[in-house]
C-alpha atoms as a PDB file:
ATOM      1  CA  UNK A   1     -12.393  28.422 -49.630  1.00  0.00           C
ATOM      2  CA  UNK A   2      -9.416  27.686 -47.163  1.00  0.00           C
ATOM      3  CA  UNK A   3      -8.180  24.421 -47.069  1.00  0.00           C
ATOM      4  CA  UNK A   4      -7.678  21.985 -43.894  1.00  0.00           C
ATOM      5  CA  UNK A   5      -4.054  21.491 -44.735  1.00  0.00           C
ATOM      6  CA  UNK A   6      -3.497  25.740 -45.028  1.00  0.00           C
ATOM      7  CA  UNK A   7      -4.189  25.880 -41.557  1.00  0.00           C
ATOM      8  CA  UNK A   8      -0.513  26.038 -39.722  1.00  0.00           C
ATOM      9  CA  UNK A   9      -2.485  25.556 -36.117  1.00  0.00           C
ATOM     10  CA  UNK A  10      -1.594  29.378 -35.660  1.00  0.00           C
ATOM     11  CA  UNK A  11      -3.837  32.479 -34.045  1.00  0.00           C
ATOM     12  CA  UNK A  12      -2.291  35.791 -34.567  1.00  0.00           C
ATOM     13  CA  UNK A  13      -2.719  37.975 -31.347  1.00  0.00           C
ATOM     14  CA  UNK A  14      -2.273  41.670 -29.658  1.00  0.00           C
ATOM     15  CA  UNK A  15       0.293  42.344 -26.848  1.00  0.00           C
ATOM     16  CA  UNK A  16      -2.640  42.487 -24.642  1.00  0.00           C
ATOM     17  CA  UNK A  17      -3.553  38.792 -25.002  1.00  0.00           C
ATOM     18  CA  UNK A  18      -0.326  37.574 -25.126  1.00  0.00           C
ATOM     19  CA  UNK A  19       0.407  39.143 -21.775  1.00  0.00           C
ATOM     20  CA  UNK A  20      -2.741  37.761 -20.405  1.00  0.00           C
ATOM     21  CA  UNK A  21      -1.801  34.355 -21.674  1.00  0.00           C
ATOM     22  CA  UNK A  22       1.811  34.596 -19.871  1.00  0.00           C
ATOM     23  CA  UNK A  23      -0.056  35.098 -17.025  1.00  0.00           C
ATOM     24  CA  UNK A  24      -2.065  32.250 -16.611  1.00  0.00           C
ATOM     25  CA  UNK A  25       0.974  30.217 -17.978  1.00  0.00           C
ATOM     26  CA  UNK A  26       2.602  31.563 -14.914  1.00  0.00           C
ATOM     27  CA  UNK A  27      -0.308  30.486 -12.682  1.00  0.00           C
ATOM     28  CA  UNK A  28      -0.742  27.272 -13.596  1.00  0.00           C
ATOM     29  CA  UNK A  29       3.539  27.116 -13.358  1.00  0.00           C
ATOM     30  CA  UNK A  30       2.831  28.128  -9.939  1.00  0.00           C
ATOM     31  CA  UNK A  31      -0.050  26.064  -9.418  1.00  0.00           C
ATOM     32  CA  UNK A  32       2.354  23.150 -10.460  1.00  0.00           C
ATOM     33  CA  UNK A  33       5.648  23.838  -8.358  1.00  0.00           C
ATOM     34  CA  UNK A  34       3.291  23.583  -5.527  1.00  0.00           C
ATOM     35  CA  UNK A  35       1.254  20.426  -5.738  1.00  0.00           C
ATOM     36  CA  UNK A  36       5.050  19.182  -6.924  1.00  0.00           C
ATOM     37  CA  UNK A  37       6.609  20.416  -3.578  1.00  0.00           C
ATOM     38  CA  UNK A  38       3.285  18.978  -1.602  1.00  0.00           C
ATOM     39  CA  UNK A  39       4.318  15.695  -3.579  1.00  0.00           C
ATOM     40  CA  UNK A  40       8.009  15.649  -2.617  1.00  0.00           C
ATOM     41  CA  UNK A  41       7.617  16.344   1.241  1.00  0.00           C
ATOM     42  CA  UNK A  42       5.017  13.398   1.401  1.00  0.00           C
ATOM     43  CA  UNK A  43       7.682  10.800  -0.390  1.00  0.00           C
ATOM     44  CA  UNK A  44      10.041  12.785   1.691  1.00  0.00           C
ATOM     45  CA  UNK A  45       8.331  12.176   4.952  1.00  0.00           C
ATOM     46  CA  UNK A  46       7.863   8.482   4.270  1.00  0.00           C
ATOM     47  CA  UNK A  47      11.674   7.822   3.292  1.00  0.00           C
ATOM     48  CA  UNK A  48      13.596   9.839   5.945  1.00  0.00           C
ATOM     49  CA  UNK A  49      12.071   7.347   9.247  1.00  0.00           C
ATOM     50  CA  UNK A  50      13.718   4.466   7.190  1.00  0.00           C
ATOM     51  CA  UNK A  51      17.129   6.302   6.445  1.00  0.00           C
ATOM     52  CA  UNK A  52      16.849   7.812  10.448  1.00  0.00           C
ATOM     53  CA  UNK A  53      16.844   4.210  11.559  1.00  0.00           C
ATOM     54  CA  UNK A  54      19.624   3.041   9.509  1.00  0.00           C
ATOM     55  CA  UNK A  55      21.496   5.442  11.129  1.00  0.00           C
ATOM     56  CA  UNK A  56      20.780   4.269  14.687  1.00  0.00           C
ATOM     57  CA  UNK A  57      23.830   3.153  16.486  1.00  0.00           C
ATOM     58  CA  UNK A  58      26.712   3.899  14.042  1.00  0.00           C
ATOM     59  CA  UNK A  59      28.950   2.198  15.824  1.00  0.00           C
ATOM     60  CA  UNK A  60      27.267  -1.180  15.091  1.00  0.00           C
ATOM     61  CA  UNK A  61      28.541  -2.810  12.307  1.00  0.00           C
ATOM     62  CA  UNK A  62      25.299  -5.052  11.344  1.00  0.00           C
ATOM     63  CA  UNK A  63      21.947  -4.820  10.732  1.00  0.00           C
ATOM     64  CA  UNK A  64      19.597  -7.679  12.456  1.00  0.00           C
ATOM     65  CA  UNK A  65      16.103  -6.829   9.988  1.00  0.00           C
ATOM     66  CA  UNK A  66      14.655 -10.045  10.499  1.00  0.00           C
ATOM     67  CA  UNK A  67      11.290 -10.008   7.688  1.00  0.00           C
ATOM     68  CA  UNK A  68      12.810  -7.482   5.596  1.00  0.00           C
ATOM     69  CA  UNK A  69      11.747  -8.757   2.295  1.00  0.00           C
ATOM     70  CA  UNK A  70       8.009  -8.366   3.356  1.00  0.00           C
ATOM     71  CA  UNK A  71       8.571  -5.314   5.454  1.00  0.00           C
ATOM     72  CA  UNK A  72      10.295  -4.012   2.485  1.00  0.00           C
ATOM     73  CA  UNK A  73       7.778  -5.403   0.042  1.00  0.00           C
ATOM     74  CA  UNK A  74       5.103  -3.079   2.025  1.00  0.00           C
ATOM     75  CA  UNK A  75       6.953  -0.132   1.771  1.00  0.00           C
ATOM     76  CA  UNK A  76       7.248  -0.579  -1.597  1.00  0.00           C
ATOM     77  CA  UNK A  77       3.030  -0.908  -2.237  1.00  0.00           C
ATOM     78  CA  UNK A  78       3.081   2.332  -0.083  1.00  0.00           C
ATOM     79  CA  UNK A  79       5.205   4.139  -1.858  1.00  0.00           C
ATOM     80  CA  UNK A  80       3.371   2.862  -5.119  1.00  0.00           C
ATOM     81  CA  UNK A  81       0.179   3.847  -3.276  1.00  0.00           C
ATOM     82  CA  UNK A  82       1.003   7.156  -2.362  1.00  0.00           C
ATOM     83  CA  UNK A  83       2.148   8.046  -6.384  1.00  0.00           C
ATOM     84  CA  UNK A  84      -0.903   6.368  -7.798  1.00  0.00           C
ATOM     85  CA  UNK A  85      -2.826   8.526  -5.527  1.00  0.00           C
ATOM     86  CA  UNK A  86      -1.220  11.718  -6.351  1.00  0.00           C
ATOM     87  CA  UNK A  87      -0.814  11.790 -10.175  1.00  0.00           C
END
């Protein structure tokens, strides 16, 4: 009778099903790189209108942001938002 602890967690396999397994390893890589691009271009999308704007007007040498700390505050929850959503 084979004991619980004698089993190493192992399954011993042909080249056939270790080539199948590689490929949907490779799928769900795939399947990952993409939702993780998707992912990127929304935070992406959200960010750059903020950095554009600081931008505006180089030659000024202040910023008037008059509410910033709840302006910034919102960003914040929608940036929060938009990761809790795509976990």
């Amino acid at each position: 009778m084979k004991k619980e602890e004698d089993d190493f967690g192992f399954t011993l396999v042909n080249e056939n099903e270790l080539k199948e397994y590689e490929r949907q390893i490779e799928k769900q890589l795939i399947e990952v790189q993409s939702s993780a691009q998707i992912k990127m271009e929304g935070l992406k999308k959200m960010v750059m209108p903020l950095l554009e704007n600081l931008m505006k007007d180089e030659e000024k040498t202040y910023i008037y942001w008059p509410n910033r700390v709840e302006k910034i505050k919102a960003f914040i929850q929608k940036i929060d938002k938009y990761i809790q959503d795509n976990k």
